[in-house]
C-alpha atoms as a PDB file:
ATOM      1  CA  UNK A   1     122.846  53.558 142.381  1.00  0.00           C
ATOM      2  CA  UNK A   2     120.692  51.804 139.920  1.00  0.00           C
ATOM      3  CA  UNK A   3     121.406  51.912 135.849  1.00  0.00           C
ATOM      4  CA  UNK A   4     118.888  52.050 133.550  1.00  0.00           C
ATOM      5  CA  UNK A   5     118.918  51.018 130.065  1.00  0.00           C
ATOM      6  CA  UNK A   6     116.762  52.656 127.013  1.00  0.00           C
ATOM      7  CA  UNK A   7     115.012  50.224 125.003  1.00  0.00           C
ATOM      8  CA  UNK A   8     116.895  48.627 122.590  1.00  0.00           C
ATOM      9  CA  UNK A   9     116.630  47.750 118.748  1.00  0.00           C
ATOM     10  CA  UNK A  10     114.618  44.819 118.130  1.00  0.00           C
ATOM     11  CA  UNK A  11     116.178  41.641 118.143  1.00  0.00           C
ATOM     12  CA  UNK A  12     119.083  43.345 120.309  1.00  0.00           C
ATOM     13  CA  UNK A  13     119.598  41.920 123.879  1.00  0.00           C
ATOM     14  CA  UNK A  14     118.874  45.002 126.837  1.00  0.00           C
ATOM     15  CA  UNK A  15     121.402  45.630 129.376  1.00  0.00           C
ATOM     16  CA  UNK A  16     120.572  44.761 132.948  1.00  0.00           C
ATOM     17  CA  UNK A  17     120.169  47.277 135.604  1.00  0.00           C
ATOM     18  CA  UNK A  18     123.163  47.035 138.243  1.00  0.00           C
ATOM     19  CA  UNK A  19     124.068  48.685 141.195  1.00  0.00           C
ATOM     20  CA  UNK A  20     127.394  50.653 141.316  1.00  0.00           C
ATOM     21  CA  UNK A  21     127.770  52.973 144.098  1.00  0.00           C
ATOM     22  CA  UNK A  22     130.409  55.313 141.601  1.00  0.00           C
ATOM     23  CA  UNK A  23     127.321  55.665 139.273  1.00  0.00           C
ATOM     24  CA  UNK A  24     126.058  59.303 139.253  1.00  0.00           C
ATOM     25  CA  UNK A  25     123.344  58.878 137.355  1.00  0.00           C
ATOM     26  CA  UNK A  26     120.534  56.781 135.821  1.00  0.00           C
ATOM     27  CA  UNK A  27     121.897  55.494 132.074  1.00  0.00           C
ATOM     28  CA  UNK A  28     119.819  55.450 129.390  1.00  0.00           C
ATOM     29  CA  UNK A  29     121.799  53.996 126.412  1.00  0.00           C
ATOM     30  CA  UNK A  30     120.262  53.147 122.424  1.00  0.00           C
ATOM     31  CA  UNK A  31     118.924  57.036 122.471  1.00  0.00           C
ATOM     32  CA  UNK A  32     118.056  58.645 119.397  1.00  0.00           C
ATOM     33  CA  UNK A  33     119.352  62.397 118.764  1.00  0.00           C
ATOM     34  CA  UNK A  34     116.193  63.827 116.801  1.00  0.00           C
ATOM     35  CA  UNK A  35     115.338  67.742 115.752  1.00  0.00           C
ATOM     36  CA  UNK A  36     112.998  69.886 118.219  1.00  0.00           C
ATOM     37  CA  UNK A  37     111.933  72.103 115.207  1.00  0.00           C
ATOM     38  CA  UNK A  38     112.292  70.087 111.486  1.00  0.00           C
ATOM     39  CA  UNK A  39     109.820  72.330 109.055  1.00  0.00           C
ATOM     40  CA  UNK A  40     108.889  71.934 105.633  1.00  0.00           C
ATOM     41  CA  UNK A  41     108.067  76.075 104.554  1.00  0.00           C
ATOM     42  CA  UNK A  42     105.084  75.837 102.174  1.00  0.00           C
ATOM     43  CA  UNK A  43     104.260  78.423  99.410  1.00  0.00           C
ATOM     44  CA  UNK A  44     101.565  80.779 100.854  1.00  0.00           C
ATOM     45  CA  UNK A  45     100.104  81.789  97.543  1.00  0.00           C
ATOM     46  CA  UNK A  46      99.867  79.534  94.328  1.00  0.00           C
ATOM     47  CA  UNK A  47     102.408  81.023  91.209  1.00  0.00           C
ATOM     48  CA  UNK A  48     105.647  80.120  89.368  1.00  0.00           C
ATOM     49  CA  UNK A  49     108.852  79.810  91.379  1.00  0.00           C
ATOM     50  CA  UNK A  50     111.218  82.625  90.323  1.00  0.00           C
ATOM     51  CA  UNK A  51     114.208  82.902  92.329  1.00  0.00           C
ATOM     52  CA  UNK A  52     115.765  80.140  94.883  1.00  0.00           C
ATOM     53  CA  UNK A  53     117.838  82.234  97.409  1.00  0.00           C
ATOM     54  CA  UNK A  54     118.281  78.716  99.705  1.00  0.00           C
ATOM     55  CA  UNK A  55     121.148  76.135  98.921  1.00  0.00           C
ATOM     56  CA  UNK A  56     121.108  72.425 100.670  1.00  0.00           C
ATOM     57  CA  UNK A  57     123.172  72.864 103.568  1.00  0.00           C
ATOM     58  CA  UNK A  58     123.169  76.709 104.389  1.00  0.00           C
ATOM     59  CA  UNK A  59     122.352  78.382 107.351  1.00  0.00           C
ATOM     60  CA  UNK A  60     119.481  80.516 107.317  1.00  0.00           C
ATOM     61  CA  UNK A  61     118.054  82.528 110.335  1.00  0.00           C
ATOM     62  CA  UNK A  62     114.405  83.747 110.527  1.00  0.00           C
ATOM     63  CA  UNK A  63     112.901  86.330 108.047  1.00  0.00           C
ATOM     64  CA  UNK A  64     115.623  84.840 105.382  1.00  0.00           C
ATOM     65  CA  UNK A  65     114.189  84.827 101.735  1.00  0.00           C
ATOM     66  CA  UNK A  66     114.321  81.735 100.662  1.00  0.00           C
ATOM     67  CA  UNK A  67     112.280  81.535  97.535  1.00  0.00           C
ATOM     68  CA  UNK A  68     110.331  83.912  95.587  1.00  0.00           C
ATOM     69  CA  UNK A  69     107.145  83.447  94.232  1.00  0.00           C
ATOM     70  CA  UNK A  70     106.259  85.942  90.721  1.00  0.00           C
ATOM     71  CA  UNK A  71     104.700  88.692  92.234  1.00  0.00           C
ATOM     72  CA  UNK A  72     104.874  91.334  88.937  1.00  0.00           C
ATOM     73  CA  UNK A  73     100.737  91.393  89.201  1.00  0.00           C
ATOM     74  CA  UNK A  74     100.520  91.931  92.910  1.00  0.00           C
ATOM     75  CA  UNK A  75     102.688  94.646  92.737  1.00  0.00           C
ATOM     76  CA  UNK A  76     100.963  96.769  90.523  1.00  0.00           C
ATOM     77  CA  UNK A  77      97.835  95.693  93.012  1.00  0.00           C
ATOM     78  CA  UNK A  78      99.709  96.811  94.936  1.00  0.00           C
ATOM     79  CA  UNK A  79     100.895 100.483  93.170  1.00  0.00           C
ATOM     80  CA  UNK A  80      96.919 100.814  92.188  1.00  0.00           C
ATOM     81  CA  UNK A  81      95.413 100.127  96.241  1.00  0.00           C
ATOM     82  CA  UNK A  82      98.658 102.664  97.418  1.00  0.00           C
ATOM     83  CA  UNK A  83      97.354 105.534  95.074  1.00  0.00           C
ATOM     84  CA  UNK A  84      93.687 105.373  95.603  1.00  0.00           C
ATOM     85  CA  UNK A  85      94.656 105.316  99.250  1.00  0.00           C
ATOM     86  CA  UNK A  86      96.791 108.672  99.017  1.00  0.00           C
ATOM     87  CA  UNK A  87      93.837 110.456  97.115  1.00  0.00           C
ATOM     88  CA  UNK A  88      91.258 108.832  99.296  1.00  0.00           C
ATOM     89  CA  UNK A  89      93.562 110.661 102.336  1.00  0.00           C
ATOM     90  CA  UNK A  90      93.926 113.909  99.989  1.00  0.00           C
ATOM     91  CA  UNK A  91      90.270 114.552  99.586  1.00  0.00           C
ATOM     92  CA  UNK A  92      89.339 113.788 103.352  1.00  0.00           C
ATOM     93  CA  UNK A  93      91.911 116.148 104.066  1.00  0.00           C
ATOM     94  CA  UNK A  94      90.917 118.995 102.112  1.00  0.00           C
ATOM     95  CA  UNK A  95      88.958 121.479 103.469  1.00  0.00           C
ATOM     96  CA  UNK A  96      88.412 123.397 100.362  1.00  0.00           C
ATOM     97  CA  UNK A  97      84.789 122.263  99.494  1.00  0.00           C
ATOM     98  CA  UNK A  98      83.898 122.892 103.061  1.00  0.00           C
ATOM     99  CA  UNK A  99      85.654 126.330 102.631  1.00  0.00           C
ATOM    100  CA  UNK A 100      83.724 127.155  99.443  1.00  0.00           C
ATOM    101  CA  UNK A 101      80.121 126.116 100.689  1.00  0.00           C
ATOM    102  CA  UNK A 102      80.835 128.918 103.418  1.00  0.00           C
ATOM    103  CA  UNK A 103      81.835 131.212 100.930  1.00  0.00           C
ATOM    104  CA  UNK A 104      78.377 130.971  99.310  1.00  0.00           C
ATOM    105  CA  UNK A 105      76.864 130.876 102.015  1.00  0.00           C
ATOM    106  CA  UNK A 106      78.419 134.300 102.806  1.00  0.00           C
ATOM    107  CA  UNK A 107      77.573 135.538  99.912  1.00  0.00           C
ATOM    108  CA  UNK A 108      73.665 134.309  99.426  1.00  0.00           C
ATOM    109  CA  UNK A 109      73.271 135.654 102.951  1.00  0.00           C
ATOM    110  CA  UNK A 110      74.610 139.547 101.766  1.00  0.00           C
ATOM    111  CA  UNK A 111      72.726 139.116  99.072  1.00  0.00           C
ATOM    112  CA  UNK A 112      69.047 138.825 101.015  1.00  0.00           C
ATOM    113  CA  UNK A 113      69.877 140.982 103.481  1.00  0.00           C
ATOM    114  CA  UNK A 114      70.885 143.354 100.883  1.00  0.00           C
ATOM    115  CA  UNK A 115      67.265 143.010  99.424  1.00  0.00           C
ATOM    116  CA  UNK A 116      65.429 142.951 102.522  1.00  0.00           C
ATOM    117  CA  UNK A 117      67.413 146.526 103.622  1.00  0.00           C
ATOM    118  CA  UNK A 118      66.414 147.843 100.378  1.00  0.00           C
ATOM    119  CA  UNK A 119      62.995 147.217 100.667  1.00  0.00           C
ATOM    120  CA  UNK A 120      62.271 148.597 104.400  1.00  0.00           C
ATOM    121  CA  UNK A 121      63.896 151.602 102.718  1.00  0.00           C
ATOM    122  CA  UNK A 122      62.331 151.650  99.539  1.00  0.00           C
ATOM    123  CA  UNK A 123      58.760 149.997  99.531  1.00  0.00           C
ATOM    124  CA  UNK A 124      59.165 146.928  96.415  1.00  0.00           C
ATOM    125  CA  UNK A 125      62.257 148.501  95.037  1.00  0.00           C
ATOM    126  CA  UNK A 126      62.876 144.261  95.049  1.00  0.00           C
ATOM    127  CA  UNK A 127      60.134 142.056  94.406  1.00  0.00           C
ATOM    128  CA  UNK A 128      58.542 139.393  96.398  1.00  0.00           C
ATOM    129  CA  UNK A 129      59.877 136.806  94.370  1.00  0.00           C
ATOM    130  CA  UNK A 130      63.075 138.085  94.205  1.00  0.00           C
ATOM    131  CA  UNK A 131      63.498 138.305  97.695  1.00  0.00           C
ATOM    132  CA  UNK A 132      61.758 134.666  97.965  1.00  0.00           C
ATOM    133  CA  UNK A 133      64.640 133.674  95.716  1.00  0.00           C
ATOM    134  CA  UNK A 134      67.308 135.113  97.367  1.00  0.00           C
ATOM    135  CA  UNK A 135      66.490 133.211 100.668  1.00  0.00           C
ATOM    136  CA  UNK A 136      65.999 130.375  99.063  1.00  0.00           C
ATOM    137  CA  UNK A 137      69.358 130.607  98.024  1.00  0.00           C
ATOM    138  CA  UNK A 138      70.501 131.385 101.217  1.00  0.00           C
ATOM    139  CA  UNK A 139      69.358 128.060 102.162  1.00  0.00           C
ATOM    140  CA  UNK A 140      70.829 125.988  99.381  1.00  0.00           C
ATOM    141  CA  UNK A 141      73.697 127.131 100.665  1.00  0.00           C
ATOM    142  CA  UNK A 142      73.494 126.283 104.561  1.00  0.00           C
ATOM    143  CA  UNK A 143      72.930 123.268 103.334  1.00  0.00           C
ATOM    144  CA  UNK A 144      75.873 122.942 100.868  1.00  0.00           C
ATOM    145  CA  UNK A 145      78.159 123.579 104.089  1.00  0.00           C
ATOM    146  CA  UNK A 146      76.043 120.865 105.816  1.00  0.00           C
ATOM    147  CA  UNK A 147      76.882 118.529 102.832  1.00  0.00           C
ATOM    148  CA  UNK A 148      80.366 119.557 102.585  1.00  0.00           C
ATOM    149  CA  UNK A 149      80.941 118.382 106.401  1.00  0.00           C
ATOM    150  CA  UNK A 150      78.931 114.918 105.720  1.00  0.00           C
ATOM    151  CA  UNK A 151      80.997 114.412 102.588  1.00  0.00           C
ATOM    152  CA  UNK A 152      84.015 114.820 104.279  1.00  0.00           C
ATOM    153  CA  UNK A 153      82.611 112.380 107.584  1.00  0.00           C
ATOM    154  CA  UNK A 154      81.908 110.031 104.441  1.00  0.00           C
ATOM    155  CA  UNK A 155      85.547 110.270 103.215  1.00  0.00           C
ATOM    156  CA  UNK A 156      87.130 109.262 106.181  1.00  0.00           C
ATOM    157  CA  UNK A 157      85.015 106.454 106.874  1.00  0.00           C
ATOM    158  CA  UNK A 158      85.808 105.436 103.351  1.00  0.00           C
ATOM    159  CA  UNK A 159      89.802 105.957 104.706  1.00  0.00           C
ATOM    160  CA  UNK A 160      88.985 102.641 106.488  1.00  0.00           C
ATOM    161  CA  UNK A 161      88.303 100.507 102.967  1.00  0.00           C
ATOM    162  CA  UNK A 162      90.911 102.151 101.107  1.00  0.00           C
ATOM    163  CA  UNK A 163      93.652 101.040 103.820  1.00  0.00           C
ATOM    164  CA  UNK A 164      92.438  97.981 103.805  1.00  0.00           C
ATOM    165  CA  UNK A 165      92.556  97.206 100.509  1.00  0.00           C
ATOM    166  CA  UNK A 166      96.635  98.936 100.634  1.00  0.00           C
ATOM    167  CA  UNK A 167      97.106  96.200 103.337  1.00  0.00           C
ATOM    168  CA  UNK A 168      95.480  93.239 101.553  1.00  0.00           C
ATOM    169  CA  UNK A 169      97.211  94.053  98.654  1.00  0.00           C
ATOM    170  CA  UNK A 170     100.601  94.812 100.345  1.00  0.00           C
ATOM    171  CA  UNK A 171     100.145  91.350 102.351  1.00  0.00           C
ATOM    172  CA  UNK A 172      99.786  89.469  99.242  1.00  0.00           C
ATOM    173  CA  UNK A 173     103.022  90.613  98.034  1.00  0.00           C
ATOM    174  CA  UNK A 174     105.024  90.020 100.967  1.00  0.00           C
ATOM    175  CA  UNK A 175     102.957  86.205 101.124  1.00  0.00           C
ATOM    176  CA  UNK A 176     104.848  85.724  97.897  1.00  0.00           C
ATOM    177  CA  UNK A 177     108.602  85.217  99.568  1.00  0.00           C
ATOM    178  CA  UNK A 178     109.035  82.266 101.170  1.00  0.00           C
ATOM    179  CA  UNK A 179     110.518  82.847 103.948  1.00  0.00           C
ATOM    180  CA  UNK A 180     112.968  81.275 106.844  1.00  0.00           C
ATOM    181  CA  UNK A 181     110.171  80.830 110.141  1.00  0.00           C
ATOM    182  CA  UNK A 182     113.637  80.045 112.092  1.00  0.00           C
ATOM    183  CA  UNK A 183     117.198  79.998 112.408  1.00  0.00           C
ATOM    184  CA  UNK A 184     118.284  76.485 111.118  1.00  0.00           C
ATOM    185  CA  UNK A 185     120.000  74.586 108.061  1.00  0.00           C
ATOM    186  CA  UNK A 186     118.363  74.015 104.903  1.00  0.00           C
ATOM    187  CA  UNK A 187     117.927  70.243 104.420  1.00  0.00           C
ATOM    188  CA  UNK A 188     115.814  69.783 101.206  1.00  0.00           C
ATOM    189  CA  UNK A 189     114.903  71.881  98.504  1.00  0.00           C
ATOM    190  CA  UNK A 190     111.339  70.581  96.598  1.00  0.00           C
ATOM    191  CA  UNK A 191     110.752  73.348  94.330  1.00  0.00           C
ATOM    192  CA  UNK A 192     113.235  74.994  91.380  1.00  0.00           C
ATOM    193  CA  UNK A 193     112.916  77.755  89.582  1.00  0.00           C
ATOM    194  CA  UNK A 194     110.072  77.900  86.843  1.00  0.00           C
ATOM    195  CA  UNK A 195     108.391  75.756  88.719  1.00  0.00           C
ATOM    196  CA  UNK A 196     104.559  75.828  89.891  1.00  0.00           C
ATOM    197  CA  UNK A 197     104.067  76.004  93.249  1.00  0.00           C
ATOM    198  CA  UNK A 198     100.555  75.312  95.093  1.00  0.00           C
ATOM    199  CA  UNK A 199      99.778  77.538  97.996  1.00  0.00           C
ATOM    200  CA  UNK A 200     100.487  75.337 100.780  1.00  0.00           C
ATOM    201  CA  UNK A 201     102.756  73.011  98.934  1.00  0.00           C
ATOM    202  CA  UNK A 202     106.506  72.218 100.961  1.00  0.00           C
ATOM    203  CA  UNK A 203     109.350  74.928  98.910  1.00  0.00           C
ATOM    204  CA  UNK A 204     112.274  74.454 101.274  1.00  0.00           C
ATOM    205  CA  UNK A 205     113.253  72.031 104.627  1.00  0.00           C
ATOM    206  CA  UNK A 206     114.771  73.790 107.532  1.00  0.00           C
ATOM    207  CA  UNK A 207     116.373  72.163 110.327  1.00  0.00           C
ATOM    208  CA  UNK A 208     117.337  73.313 113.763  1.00  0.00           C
ATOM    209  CA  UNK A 209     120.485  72.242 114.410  1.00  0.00           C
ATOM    210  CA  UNK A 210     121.824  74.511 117.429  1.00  0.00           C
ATOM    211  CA  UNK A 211     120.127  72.998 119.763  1.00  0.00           C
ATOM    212  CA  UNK A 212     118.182  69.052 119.380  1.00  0.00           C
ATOM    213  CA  UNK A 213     116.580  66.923 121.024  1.00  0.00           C
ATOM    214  CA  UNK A 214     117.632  63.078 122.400  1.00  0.00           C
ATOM    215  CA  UNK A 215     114.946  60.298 122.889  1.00  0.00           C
ATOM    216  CA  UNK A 216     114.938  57.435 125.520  1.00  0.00           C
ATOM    217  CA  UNK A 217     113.072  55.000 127.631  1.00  0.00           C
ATOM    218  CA  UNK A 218     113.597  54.127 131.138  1.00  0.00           C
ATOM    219  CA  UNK A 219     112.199  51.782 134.024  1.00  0.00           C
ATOM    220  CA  UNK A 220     109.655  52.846 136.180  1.00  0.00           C
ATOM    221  CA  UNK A 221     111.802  50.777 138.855  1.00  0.00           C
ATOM    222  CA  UNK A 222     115.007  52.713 137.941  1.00  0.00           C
ATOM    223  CA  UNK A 223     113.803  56.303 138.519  1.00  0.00           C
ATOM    224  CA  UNK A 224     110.058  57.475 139.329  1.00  0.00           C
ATOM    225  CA  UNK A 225     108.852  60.156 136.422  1.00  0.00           C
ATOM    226  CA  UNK A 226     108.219  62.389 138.950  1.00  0.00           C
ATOM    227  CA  UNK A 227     112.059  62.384 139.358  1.00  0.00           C
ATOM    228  CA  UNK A 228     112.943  63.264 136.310  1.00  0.00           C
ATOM    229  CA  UNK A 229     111.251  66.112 134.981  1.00  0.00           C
ATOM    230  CA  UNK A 230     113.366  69.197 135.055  1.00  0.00           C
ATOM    231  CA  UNK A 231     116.776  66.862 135.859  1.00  0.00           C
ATOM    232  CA  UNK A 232     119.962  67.591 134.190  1.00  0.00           C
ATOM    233  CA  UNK A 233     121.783  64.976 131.559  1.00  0.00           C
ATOM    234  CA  UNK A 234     125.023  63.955 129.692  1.00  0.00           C
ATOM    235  CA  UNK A 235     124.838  63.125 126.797  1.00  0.00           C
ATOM    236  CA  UNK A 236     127.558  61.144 124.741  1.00  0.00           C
ATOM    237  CA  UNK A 237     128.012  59.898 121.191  1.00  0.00           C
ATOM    238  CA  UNK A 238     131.047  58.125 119.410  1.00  0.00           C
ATOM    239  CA  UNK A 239     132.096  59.669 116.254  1.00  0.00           C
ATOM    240  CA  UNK A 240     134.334  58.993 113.940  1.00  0.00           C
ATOM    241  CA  UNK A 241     138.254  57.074 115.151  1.00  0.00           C
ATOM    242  CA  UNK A 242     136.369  56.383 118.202  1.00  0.00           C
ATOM    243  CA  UNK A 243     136.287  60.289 119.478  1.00  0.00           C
ATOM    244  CA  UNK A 244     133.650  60.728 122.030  1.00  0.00           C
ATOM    245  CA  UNK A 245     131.909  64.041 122.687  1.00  0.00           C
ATOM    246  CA  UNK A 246     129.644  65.073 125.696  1.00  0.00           C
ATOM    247  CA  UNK A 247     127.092  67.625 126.198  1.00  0.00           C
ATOM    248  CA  UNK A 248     124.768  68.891 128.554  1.00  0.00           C
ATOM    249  CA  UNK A 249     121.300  69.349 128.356  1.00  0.00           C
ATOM    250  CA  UNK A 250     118.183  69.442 130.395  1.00  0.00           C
ATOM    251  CA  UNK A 251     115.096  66.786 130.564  1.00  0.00           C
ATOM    252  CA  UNK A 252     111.812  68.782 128.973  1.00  0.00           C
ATOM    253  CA  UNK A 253     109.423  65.796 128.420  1.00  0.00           C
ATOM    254  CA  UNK A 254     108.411  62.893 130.421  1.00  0.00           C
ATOM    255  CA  UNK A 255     105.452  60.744 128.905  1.00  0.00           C
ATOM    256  CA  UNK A 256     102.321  60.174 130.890  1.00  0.00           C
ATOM    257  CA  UNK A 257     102.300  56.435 129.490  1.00  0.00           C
ATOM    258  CA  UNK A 258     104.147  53.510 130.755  1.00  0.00           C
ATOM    259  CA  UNK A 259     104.653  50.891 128.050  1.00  0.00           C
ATOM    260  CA  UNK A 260     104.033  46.896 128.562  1.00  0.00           C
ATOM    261  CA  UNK A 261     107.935  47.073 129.706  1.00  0.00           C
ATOM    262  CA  UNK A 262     107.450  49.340 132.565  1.00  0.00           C
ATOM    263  CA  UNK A 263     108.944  51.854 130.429  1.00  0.00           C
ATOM    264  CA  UNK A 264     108.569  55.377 130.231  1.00  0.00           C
ATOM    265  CA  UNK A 265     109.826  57.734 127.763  1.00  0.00           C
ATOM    266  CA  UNK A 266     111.719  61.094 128.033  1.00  0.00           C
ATOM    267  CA  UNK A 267     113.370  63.199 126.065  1.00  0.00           C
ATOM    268  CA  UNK A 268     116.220  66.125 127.077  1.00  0.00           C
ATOM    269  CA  UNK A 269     116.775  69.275 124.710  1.00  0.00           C
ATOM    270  CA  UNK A 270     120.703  69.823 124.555  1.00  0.00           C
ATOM    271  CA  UNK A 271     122.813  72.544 122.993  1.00  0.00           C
ATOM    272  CA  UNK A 272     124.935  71.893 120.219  1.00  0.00           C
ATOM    273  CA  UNK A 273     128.272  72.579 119.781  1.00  0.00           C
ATOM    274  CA  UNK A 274     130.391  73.183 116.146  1.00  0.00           C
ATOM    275  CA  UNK A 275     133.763  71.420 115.360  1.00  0.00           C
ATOM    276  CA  UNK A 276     135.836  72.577 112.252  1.00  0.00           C
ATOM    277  CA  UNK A 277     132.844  74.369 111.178  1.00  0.00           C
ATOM    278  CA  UNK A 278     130.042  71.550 111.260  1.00  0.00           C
ATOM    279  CA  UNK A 279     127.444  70.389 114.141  1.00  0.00           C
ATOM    280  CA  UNK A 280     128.784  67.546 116.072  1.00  0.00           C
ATOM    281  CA  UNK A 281     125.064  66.016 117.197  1.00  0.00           C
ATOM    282  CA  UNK A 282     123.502  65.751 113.758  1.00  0.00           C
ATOM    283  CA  UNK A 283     119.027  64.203 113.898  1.00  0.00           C
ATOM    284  CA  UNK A 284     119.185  59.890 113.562  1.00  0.00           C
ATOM    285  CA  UNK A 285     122.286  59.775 115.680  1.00  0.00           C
ATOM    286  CA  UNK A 286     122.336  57.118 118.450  1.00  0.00           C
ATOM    287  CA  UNK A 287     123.231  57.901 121.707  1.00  0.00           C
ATOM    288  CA  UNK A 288     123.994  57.254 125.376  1.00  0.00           C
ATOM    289  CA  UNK A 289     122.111  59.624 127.904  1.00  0.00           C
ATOM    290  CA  UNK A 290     122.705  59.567 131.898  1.00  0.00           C
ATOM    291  CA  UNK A 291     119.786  61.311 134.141  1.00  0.00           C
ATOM    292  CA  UNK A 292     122.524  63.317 137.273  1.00  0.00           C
ATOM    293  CA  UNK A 293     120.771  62.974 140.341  1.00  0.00           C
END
């Protein structure tokens, strides 16, 4: 079965291919370990820095604070837009204006029928223009229950901008922490404490570590990318007093472009594994990856 070797450094000499009939696999050797997901969090809104909850080197998952921007003055946004949205919901939920235009209306109604009875039993014991003014009342006050119910369709309407502006200003304080997008290992730190931060400027590094990523090139000879898509690797690195660890992963990426070396590239995603409390496969590493057929 044929061996393939990755590209190698410049000014290196590349391994032939050979044929060895124990050979599982296609060998792809000068790979480069690299990070899947390697993000710089920026600042979402433009203050001072005031707290630093991330430290090079610890492990953070997602929704971790890892800085805090001052957000004193969007807070008490925030108090004011939570108040005038409780008595925006108060008055649309009151029925008490509603309750005392009927009232009135009640009441203006006894009153000219009152005055009319009077009348039909008394010839003018209430004048004309008393009575006029009596109904007219009467109508003010249909109207005042009409006004009532549009006031209160107005209210809740208005509900709509007062919530809004609760949100907005609730959003702005929680745009304020920076925080962890995934579960990683803080690399770099770009921002202290007192600092001033630009909205979109980098605050903190973090690094997936669990699970990376290794680089390589093969032949088009060796293995045909429609081969390799989807196939299964090992890969191995040498550490320290020679110790040499394998893991397993799976190939996620094969380029559509074949370089002027009838080369391909491909990379596999593998999992990680801890010794003695620290990743083994660390991003820059080199490599040697094999493609099981």
């Amino acid at each position: 079965m044929l061996l393939c070797c990755g590209r190698a450094p410049v000014g290196a000499a590349e391994p032939s291919a050979a044929a060895d009939k124990t050979t599982t696999g296609v060998l792809l050797q000068h790979c480069l370990v690299t990070a899947i997901d390697d993000i710089q969090v920026p600042a979402l809104r433009t203050g001072r820095l005031v707290k630093l909850q991330a430290k090079e080197g610890s492990r953070v998952v997602a929704g971790d604070l890892l800085a805090q921007i001052d957000d004193e003055e969007s807070n008490l946004q925030l108090q004011a837009a939570s108040s005038e949205k409780a008595a925006a919901h108060k008055k649309a939920d009151s029925p008490l204006e509603e309750r005392f235009a009927k009232a009135t209306l009640d009441v203006s109604v006894a009153e000219h029928e009152a005055a009319v009875e009077a009348n039909r039993k008394f010839a003018n014991s209430v004048s004309d223009i008393e009575v006029l003014k009596l109904e007219l009342a009467t109508k003010q006050a249909a109207l005042r229950v009409d006004l009532s119910r549009f006031n209160r369709e107005v209210l809740e309407v208005e509900l709509g901008t007062t919530d809004a502006k609760a949100s907005l200003a609730a959003a702005d304080v929680r745009l304020r922490r920076v925080e962890a997008p995934l579960a990683g290992e803080v690399a770099e730190i770009f921002a202290r404490p007192g600092e001033w931060v630009e909205s979109g400027a980098p605050v903190v590094r973090v690094v997936r570590v669990d699970r990376l990523r290794v680089d390589g090139f093969i032949k088009v000879r060796d293995m045909l990318p429609g081969d390799v898509f989807g196939k299964p690797v090992k890969v191995v690195v040498e550490l320290a007093d020679a110790k040499r660890f394998v893991f397993d992963g799976v190939v996620t990426f094969v380029s559509p472009l074949i370089d002027a070396g009838s080369q391909y590239r491909i990379w596999a995603e593998v999992e990680n594994r801890q010794e003695h409390g620290q990743w083994l496969l660390r991003p820059g590493m080199q490599a040697e990856m094999t493609i099981v057929r």
